[in-house]
C-alpha atoms as a PDB file:
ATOM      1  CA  UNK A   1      33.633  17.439 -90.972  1.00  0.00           C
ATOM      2  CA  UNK A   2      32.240  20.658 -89.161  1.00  0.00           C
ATOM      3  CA  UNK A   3      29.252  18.465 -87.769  1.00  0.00           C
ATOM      4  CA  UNK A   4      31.674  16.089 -85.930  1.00  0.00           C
ATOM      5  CA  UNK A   5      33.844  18.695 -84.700  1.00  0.00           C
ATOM      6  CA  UNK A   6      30.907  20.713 -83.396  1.00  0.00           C
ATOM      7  CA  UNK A   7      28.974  17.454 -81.759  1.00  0.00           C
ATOM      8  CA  UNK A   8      32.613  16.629 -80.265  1.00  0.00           C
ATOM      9  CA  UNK A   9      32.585  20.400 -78.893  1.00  0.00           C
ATOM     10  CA  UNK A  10      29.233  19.736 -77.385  1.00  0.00           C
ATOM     11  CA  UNK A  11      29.792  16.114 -76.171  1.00  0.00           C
ATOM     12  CA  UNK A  12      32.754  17.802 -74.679  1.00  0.00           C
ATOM     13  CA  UNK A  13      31.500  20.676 -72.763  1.00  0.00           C
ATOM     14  CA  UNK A  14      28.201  18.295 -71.701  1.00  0.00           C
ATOM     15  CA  UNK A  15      30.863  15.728 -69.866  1.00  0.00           C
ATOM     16  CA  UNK A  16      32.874  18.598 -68.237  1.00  0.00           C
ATOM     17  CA  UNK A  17      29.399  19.773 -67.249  1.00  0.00           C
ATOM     18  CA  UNK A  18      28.593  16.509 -65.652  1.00  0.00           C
ATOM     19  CA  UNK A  19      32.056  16.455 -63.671  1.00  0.00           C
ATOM     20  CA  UNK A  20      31.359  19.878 -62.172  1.00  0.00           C
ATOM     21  CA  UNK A  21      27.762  19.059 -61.065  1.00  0.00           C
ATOM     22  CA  UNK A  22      29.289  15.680 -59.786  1.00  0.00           C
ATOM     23  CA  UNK A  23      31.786  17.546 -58.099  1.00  0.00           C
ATOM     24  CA  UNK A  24      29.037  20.210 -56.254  1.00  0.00           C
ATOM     25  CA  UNK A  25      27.126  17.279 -55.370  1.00  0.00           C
ATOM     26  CA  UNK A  26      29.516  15.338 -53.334  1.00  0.00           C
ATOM     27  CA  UNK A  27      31.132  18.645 -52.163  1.00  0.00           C
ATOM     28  CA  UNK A  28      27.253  18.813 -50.563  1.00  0.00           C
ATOM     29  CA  UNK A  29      27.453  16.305 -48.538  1.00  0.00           C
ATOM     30  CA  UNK A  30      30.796  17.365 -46.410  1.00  0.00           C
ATOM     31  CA  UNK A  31      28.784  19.782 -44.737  1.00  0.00           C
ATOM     32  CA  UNK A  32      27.857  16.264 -42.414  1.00  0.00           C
ATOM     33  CA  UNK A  33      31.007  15.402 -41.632  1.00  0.00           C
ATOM     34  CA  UNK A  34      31.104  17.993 -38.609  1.00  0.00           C
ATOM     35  CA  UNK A  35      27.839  16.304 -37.378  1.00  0.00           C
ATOM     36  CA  UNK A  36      28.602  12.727 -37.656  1.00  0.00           C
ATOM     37  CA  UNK A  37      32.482  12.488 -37.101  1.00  0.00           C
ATOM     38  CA  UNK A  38      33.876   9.007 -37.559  1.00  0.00           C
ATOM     39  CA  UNK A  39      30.700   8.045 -39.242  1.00  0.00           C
ATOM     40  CA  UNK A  40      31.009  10.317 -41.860  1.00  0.00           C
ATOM     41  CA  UNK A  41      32.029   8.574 -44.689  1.00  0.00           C
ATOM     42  CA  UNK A  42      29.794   6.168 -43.886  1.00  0.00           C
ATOM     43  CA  UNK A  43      26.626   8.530 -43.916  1.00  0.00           C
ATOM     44  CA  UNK A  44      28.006  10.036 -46.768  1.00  0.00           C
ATOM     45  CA  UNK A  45      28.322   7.057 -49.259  1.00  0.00           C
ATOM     46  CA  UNK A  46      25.049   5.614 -47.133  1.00  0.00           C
ATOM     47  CA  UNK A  47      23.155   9.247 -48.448  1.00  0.00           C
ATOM     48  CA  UNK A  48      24.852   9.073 -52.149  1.00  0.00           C
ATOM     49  CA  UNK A  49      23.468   6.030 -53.050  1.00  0.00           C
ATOM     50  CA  UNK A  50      20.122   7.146 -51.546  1.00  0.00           C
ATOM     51  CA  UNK A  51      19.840  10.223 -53.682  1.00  0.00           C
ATOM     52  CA  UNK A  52      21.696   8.708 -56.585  1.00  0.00           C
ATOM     53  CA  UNK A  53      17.950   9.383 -58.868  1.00  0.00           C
ATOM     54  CA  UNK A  54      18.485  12.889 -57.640  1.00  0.00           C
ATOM     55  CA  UNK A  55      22.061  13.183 -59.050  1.00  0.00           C
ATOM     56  CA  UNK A  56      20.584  11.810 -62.640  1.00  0.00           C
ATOM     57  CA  UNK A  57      18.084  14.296 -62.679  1.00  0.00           C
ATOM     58  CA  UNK A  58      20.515  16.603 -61.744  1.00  0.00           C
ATOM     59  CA  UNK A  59      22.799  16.004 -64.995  1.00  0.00           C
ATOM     60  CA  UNK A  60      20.325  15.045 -67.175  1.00  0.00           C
ATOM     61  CA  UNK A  61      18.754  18.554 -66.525  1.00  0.00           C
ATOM     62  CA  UNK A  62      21.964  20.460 -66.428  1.00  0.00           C
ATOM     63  CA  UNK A  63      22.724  18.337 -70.302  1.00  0.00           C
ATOM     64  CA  UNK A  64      19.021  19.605 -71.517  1.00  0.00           C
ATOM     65  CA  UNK A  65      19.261  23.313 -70.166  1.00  0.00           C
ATOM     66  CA  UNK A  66      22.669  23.962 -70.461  1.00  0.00           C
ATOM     67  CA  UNK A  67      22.989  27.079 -72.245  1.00  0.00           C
ATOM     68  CA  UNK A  68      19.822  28.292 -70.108  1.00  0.00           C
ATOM     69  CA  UNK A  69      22.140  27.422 -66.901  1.00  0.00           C
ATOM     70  CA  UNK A  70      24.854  29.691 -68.434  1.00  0.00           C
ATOM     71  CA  UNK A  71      22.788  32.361 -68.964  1.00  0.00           C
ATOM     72  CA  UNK A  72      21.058  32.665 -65.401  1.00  0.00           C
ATOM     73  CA  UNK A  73      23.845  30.734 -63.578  1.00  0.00           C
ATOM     74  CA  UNK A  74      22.395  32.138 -59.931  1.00  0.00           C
ATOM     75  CA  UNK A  75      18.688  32.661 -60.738  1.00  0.00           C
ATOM     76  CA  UNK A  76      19.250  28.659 -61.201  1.00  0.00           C
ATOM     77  CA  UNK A  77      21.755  28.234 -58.071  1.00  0.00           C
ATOM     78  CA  UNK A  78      18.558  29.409 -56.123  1.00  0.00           C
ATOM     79  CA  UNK A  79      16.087  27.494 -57.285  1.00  0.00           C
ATOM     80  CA  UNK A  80      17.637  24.202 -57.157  1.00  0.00           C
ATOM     81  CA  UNK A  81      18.048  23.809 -53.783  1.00  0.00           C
ATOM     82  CA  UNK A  82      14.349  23.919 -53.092  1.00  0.00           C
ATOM     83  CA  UNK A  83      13.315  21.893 -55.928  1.00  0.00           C
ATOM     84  CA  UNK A  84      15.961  19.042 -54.424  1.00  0.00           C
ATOM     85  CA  UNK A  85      14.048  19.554 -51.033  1.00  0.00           C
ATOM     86  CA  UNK A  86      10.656  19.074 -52.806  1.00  0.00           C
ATOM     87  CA  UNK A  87      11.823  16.289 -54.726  1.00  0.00           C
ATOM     88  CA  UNK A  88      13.479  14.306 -52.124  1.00  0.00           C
ATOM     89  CA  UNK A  89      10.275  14.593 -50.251  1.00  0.00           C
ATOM     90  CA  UNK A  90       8.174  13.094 -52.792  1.00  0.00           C
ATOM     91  CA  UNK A  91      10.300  10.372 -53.368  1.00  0.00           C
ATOM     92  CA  UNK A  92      10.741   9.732 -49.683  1.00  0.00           C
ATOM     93  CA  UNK A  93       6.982   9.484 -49.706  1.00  0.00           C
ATOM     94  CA  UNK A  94       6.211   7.589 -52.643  1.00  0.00           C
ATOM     95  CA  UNK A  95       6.235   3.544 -52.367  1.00  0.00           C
ATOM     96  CA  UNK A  96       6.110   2.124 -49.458  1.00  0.00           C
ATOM     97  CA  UNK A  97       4.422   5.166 -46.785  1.00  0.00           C
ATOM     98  CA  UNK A  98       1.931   5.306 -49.767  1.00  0.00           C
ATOM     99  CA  UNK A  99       0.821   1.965 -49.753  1.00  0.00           C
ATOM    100  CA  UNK A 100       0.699   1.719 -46.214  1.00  0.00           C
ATOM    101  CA  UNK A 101      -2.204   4.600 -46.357  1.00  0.00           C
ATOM    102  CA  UNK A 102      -0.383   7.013 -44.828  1.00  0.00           C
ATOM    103  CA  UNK A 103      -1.095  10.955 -46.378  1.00  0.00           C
ATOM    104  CA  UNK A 104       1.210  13.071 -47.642  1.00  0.00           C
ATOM    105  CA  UNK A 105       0.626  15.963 -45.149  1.00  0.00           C
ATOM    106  CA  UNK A 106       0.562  12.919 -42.184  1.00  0.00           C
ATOM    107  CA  UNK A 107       4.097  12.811 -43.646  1.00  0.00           C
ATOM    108  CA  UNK A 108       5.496  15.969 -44.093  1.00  0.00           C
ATOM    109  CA  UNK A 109       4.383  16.935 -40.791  1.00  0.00           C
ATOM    110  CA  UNK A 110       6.577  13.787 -39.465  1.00  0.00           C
ATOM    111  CA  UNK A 111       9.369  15.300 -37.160  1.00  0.00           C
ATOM    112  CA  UNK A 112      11.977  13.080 -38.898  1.00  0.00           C
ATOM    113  CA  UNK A 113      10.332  13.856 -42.224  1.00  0.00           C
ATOM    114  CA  UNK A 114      11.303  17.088 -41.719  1.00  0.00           C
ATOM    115  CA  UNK A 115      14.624  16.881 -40.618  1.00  0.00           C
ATOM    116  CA  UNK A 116      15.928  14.773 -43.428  1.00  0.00           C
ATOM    117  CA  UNK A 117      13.626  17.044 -45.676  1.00  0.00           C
ATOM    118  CA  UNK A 118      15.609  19.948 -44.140  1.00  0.00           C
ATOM    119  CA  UNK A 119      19.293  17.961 -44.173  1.00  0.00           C
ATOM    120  CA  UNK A 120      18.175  17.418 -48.368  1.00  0.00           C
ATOM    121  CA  UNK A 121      17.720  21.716 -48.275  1.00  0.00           C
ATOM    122  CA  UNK A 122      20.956  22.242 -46.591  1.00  0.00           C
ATOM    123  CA  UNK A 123      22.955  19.730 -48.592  1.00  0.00           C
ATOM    124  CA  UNK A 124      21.589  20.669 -51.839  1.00  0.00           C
ATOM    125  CA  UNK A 125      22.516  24.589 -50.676  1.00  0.00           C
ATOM    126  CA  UNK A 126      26.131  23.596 -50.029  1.00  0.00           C
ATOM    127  CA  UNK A 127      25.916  21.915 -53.472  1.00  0.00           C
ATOM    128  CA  UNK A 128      24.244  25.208 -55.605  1.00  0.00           C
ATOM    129  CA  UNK A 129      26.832  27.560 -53.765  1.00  0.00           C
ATOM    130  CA  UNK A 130      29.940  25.356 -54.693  1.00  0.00           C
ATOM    131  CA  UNK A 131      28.602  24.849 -58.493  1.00  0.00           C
ATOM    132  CA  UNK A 132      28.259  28.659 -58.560  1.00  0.00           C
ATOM    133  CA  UNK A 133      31.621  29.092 -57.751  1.00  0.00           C
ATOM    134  CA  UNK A 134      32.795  26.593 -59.848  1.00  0.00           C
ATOM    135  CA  UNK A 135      30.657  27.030 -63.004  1.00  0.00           C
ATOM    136  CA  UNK A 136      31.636  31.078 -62.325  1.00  0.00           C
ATOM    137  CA  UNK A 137      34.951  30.345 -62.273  1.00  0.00           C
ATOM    138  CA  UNK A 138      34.687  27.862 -65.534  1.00  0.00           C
ATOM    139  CA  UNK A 139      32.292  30.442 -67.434  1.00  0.00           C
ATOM    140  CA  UNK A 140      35.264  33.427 -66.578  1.00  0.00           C
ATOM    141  CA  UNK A 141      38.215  30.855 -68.284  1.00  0.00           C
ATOM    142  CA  UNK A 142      35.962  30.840 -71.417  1.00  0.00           C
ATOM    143  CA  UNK A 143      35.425  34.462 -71.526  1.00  0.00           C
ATOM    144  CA  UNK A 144      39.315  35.081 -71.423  1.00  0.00           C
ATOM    145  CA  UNK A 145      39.926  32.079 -73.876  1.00  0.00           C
ATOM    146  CA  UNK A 146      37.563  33.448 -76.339  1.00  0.00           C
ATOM    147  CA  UNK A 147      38.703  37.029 -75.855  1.00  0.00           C
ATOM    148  CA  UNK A 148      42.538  36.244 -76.611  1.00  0.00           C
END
């Protein structure tokens, strides 16, 4: 019986993970509503479903590292964003630019490239900083719980 109640624990914990990464994710992209107004919501279910691959990674690394997110909660909040950035590039590149011939550095030097390559930075910032808070927040409840 331990077994079950210990894979329930970690099925648990790996869901309420998931919800608080969802959560920092679309709590990333309000930082366009000031920039697109009415449009917004638009934009903002237009760039979900764009970086929905993104968002899997996301929780599927979270599930796999989870106890290595715990531990270095910021060192991980830092990285992230930049990884995102580098990652939405490279799949903004793959496919179709790259069977039209065009080179990766012909791409990233692309003024538009680099605006939604920069957009993908900030977003993914707004993101890291909220899931700090959060997961801080969450890792601080289980402290006291444990502790009483």
């Amino acid at each position: 019986m331990r077994g079950h109640g210990s894979l329930w624990t970690l099925l648990r914990g790996s869901a309420a993970l998931c919800a608080r990464i969802v959560a920092a994710y679309c709590a990333g992209f309000l930082i366009l509503v000031p920039f697109t107004g009415i449009f917004a919501p638009f934009i903002i279910i237009f760039a979900i479903y764009l970086s929905w691959p993104l968002l899997i990674a996301a929780l599927c690394i979270g599930v796999a590292f989870q106890r290595s997110l715990h531990a270095h909660l910021l060192a991980w909040c830092r990285v992230a964003p930049f990884v995102v950035a580098l990652s939405y590039l490279l799949l903004d590149y793959g496919g179709v630019l790259e069977r039209r011939g065009i080179s990766l550095t012909e791409h990233i030097l692309n003024r538009a490239t680099l605006e939604r390559t920069a957009l993908a930075l900030v977003c993914s910032t707004v993101a890291a900083w909220v899931f700090f808070r959060i997961e801080s927040k969450h890792q601080v409840a289980c402290e006291d719980e444990t502790h009483l």
